[in-house]
C-alpha atoms as a PDB file:
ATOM      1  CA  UNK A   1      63.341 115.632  62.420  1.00  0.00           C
ATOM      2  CA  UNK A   2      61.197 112.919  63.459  1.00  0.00           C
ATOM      3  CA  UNK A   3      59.034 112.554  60.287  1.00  0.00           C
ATOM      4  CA  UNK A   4      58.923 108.955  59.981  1.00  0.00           C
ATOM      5  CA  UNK A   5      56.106 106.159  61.216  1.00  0.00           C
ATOM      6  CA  UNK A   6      57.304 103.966  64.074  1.00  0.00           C
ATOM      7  CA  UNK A   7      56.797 100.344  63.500  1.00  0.00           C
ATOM      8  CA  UNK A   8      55.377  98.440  66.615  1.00  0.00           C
ATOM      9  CA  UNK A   9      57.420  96.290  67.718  1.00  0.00           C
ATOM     10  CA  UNK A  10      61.523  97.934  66.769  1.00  0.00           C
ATOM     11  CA  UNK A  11      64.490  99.754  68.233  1.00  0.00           C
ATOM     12  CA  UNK A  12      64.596 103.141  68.243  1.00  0.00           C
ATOM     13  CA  UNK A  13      67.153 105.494  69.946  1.00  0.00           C
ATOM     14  CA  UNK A  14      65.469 107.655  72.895  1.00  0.00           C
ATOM     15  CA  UNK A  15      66.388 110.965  73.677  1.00  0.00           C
ATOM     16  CA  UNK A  16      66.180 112.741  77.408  1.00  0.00           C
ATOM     17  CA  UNK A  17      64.232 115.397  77.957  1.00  0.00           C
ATOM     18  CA  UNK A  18      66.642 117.097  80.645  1.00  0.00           C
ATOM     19  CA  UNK A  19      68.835 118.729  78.301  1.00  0.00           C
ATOM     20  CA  UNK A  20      71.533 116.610  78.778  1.00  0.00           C
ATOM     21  CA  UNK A  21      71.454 115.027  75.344  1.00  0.00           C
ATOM     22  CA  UNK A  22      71.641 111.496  76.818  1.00  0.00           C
ATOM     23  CA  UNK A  23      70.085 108.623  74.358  1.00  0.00           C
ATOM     24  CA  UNK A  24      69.698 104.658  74.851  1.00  0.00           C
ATOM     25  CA  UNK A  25      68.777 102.017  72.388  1.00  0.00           C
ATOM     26  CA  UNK A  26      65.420 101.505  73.494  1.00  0.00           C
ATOM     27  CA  UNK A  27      62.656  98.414  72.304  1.00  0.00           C
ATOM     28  CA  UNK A  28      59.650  99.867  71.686  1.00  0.00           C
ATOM     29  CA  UNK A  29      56.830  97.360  71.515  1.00  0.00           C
ATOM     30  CA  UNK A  30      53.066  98.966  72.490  1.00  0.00           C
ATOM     31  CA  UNK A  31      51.592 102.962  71.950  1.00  0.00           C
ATOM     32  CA  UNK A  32      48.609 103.943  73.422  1.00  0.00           C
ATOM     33  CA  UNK A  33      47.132 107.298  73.775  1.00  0.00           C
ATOM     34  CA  UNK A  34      47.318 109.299  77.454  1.00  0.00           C
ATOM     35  CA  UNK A  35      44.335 111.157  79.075  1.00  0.00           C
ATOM     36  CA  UNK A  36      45.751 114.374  77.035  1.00  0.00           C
ATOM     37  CA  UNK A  37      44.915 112.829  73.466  1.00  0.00           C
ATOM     38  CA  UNK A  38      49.292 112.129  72.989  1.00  0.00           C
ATOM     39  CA  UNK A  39      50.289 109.298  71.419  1.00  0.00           C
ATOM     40  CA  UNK A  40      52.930 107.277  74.312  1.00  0.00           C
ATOM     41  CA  UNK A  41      55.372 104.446  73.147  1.00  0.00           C
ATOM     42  CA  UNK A  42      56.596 102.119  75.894  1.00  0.00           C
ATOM     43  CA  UNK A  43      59.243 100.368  75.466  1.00  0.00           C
ATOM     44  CA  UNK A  44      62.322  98.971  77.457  1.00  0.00           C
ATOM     45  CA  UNK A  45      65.865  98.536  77.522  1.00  0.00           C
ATOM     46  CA  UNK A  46      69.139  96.976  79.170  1.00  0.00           C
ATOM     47  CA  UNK A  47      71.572  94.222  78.602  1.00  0.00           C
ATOM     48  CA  UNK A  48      71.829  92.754  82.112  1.00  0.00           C
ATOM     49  CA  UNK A  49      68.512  93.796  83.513  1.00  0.00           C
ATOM     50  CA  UNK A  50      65.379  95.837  82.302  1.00  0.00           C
ATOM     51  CA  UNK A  51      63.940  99.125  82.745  1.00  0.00           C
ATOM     52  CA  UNK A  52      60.721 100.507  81.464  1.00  0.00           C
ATOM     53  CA  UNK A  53      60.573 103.800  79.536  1.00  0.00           C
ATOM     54  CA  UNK A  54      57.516 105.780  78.061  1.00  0.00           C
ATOM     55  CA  UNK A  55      58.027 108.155  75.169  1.00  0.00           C
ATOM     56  CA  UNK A  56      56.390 110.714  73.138  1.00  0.00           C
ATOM     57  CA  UNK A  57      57.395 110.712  69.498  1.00  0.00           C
ATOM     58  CA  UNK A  58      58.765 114.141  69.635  1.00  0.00           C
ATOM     59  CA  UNK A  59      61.761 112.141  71.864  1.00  0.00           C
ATOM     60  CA  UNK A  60      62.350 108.908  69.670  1.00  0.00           C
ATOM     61  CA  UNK A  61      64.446 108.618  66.734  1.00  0.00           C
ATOM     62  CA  UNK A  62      65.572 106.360  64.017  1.00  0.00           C
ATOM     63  CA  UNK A  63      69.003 104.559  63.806  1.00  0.00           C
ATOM     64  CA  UNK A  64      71.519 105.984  61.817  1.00  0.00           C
ATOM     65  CA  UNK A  65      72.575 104.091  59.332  1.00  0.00           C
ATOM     66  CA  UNK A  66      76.336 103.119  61.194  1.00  0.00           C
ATOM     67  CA  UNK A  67      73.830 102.274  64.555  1.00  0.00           C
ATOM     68  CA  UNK A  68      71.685  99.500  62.263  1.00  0.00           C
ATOM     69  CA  UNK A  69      75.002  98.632  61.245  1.00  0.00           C
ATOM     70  CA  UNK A  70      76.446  98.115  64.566  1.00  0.00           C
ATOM     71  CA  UNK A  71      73.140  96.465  65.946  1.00  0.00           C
ATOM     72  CA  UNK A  72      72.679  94.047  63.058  1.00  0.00           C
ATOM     73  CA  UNK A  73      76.336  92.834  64.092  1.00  0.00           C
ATOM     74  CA  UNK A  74      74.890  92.610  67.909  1.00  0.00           C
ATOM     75  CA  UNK A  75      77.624  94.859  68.696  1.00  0.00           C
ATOM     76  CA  UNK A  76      75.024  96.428  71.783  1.00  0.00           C
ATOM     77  CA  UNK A  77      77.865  97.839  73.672  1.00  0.00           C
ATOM     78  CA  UNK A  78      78.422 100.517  70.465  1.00  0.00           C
ATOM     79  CA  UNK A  79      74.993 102.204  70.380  1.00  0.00           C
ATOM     80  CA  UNK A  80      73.648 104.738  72.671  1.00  0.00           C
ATOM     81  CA  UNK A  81      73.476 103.696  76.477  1.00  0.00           C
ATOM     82  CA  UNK A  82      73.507 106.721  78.248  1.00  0.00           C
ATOM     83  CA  UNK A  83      70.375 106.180  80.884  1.00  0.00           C
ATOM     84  CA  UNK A  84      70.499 104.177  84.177  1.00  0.00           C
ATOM     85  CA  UNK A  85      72.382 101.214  83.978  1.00  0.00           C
ATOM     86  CA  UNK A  86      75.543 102.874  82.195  1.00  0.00           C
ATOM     87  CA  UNK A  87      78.643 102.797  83.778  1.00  0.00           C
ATOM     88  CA  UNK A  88      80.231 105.651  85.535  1.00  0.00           C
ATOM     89  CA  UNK A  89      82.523 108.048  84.539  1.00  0.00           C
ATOM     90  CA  UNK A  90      85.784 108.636  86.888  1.00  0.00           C
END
């Protein structure tokens, strides 16, 4: 699934690793490698404010071709925003 080379900096879409299948467009723009020998990404995301996030490939993915679509129109609201700063659901 996630046989492709991410290009420092670009947007990927993250994935959660609590099961609950939530993703956000996320700006990935430095890796480094963590004290076990794995590869982190950290990147950051948000419209109105920022948050940091740190990655392993395993939980980063490629746009789809309809999400390059949508972000290449700056139509942000469309893609994935399912982490922190999303609104509620009543």
């Amino acid at each position: 699934m996630n046989n492709f080379e991410l290009k420092i900096p670009d947007y990927y879409i993250a994935q959660k690793t609590d099961g609950s299948g939530n993703e956000q467009i996320v700006k990935y723009y430095r890796k480094d490698e963590s004290n076990e020998n794995k590869t982190l990404y950290y990147g950051y995301y948000g419209i109105n404010s920022y948050h940091e996030v740190v990655s392993l490939k395993e939980n980063i993915r490629e746009l789809t071709n309809k999400e390059s679509k949508l972000f290449s129109e700056k139509k942000y609201w469309s893609l994935p925003q399912n982490f922190y700063h999303s609104f509620p659901n009543y």
